[in-house]
C-alpha atoms as a PDB file:
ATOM      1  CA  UNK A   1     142.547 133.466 206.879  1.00  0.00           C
ATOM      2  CA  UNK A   2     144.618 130.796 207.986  1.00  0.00           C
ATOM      3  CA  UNK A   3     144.397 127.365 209.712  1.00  0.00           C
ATOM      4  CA  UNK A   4     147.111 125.645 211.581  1.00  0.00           C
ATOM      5  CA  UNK A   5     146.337 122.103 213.073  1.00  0.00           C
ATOM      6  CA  UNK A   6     148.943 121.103 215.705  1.00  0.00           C
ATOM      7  CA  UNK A   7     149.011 118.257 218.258  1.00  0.00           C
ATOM      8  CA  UNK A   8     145.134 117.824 217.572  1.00  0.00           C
ATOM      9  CA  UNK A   9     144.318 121.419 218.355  1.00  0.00           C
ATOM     10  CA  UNK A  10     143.156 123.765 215.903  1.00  0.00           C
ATOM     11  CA  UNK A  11     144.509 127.240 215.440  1.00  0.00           C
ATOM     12  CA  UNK A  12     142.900 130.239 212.965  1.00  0.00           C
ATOM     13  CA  UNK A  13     144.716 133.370 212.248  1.00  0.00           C
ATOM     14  CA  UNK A  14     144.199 136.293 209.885  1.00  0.00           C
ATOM     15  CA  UNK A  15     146.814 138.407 208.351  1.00  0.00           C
ATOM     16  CA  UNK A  16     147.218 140.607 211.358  1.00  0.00           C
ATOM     17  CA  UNK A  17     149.253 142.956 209.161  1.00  0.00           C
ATOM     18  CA  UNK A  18     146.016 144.209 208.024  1.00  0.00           C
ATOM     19  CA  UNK A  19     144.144 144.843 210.968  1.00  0.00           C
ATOM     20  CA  UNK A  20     144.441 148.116 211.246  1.00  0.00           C
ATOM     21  CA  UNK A  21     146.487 149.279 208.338  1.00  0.00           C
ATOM     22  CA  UNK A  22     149.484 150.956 209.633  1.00  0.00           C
ATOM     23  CA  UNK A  23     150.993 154.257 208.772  1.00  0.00           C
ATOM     24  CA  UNK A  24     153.930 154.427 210.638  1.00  0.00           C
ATOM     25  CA  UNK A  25     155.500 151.789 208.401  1.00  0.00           C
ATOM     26  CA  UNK A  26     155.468 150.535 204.930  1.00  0.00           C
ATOM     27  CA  UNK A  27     156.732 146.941 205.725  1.00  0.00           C
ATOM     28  CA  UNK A  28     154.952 145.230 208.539  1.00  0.00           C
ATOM     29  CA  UNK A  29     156.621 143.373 211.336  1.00  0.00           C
ATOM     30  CA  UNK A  30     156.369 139.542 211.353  1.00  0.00           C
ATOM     31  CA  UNK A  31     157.458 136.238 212.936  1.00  0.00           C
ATOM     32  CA  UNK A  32     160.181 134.593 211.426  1.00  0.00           C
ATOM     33  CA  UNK A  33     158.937 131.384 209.461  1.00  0.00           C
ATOM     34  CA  UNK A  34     155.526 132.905 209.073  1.00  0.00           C
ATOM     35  CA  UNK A  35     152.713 132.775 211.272  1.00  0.00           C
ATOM     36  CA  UNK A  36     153.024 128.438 211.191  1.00  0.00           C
ATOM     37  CA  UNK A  37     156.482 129.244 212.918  1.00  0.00           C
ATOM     38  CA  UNK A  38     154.854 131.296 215.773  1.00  0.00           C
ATOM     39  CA  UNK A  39     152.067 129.037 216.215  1.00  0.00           C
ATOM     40  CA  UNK A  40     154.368 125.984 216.301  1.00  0.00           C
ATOM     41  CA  UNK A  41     155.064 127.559 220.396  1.00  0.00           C
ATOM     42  CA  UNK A  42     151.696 126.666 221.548  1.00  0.00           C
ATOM     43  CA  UNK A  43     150.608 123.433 223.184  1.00  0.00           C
ATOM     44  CA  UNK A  44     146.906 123.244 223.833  1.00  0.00           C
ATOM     45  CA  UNK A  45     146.519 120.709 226.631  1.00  0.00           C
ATOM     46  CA  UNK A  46     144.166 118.343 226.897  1.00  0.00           C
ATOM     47  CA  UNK A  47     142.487 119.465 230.006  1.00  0.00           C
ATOM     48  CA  UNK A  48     142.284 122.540 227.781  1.00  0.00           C
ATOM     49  CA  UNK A  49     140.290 120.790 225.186  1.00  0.00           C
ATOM     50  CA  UNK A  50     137.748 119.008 227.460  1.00  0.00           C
ATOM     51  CA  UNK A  51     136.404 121.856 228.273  1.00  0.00           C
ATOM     52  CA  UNK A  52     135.713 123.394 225.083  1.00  0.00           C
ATOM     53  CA  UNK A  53     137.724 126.601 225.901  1.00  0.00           C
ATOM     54  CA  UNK A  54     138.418 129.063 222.856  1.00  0.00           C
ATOM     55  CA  UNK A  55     137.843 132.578 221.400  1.00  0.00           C
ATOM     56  CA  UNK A  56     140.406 135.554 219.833  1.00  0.00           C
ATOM     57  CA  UNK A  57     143.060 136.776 222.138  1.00  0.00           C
ATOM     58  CA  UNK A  58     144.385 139.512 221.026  1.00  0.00           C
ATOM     59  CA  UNK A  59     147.925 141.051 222.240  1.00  0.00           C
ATOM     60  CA  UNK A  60     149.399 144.823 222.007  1.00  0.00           C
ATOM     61  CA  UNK A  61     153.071 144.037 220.797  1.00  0.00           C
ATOM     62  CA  UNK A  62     155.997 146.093 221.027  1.00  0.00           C
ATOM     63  CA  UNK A  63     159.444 145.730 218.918  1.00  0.00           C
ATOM     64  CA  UNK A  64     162.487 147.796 218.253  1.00  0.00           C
ATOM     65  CA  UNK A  65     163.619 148.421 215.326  1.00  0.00           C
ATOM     66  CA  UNK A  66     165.880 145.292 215.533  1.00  0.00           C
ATOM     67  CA  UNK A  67     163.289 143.194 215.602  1.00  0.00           C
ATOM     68  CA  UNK A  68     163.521 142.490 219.532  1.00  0.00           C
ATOM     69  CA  UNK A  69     159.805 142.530 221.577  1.00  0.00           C
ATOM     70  CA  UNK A  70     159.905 145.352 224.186  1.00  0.00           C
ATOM     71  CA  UNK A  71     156.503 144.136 225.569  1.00  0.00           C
ATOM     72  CA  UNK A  72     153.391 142.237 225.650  1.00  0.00           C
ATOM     73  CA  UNK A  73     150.013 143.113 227.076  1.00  0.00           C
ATOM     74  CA  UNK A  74     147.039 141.131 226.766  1.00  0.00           C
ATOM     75  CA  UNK A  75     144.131 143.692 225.629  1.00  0.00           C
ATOM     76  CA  UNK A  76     141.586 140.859 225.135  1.00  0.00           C
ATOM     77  CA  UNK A  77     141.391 138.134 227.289  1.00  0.00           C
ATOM     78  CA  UNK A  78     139.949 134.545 226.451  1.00  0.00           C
ATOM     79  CA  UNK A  79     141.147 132.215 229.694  1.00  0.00           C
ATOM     80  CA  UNK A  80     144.223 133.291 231.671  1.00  0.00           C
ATOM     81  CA  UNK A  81     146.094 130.139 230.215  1.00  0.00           C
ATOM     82  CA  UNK A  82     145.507 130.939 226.764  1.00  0.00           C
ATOM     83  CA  UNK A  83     146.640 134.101 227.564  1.00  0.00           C
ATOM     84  CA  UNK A  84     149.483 133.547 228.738  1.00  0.00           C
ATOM     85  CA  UNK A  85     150.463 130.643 226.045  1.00  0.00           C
ATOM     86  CA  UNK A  86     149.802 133.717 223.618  1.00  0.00           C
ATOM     87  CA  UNK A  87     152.472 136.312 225.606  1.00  0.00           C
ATOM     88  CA  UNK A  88     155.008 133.538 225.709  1.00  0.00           C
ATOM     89  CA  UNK A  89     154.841 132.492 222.158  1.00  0.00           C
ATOM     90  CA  UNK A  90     154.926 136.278 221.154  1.00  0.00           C
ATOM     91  CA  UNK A  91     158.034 136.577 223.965  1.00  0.00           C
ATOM     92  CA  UNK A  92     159.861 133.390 222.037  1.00  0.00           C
ATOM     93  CA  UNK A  93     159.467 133.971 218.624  1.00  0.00           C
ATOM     94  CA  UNK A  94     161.959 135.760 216.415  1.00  0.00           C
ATOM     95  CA  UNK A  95     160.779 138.860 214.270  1.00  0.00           C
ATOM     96  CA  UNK A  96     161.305 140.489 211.613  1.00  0.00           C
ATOM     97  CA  UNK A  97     161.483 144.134 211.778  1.00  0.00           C
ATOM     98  CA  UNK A  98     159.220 146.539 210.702  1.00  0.00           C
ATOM     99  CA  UNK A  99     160.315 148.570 207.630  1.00  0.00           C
ATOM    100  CA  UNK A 100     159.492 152.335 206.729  1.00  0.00           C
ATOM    101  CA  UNK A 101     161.259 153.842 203.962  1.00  0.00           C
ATOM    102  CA  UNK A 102     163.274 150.151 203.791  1.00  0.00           C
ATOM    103  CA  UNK A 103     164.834 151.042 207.140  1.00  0.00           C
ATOM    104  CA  UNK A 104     164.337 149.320 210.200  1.00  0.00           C
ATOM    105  CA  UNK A 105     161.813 150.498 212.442  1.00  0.00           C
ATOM    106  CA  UNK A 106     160.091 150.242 215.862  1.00  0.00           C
ATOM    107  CA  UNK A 107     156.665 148.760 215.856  1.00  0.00           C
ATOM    108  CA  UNK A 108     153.433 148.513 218.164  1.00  0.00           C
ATOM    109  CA  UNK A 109     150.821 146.446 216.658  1.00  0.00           C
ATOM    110  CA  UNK A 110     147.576 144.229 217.489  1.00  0.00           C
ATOM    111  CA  UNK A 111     147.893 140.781 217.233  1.00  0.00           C
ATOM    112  CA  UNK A 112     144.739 138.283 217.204  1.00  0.00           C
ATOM    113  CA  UNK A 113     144.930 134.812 217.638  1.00  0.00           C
ATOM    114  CA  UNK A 114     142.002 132.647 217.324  1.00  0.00           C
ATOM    115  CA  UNK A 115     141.325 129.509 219.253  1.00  0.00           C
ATOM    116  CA  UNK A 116     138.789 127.367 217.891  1.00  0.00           C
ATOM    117  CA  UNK A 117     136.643 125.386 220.644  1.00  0.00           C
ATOM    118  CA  UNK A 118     137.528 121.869 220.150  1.00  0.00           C
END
């Protein structure tokens, strides 16, 4: 589990990787930079933080095997601006590819992202 404090907001993360395990590849996708590098695309306003909002979104992605994010859907919904802070993010981030066999590889996977109430 991980902790990333930015602009006096607090974000927690686990190694999505392993949520479920997946077969279809042996190399997970991932952000470039690490998980600090995606999270560095959110900006929790204040308005935001007054009223205590937080909770796990958590987002279906979809790469090619370049690396490239075919889409973004929103299976578990905190507030609709969290939401979509999380689909942008996800949208502006550069990943790495998902390996299998050490070739590239499309990639649909769960991502959570945890928003601790201020």
């Amino acid at each position: 589990m991980g902790v990333v404090r930015q602009q006096g907001a607090e974000y927690e993360y686990t190694d999505y990787r392993l949520i479920p395990p997946q077969k279809a590849f042996d190399v997970a996708a991932a952000p470039e930079g690490g998980m600090e590098a995606f999270i560095s695309h959110f900006s929790y306003p204040d308005w935001l933080r007054e009223k205590h909002v937080g909770g796990i979104v958590i987002a279906l992605v979809s790469l090619d095997a370049s690396g490239r994010v075919l889409s973004v859907q929103i299976v578990r919904s905190v507030y609709p601006f969290l939401d979509r802070m999380v689909r942008e993010a996800i949208l502006r981030t550069k990943w790495t590819p998902a390996l299998k066999n050490k070739n590239p590889t499309p990639a649909k996977f769960y991502l959570p992202v945890q928003f601790n109430k201020p």
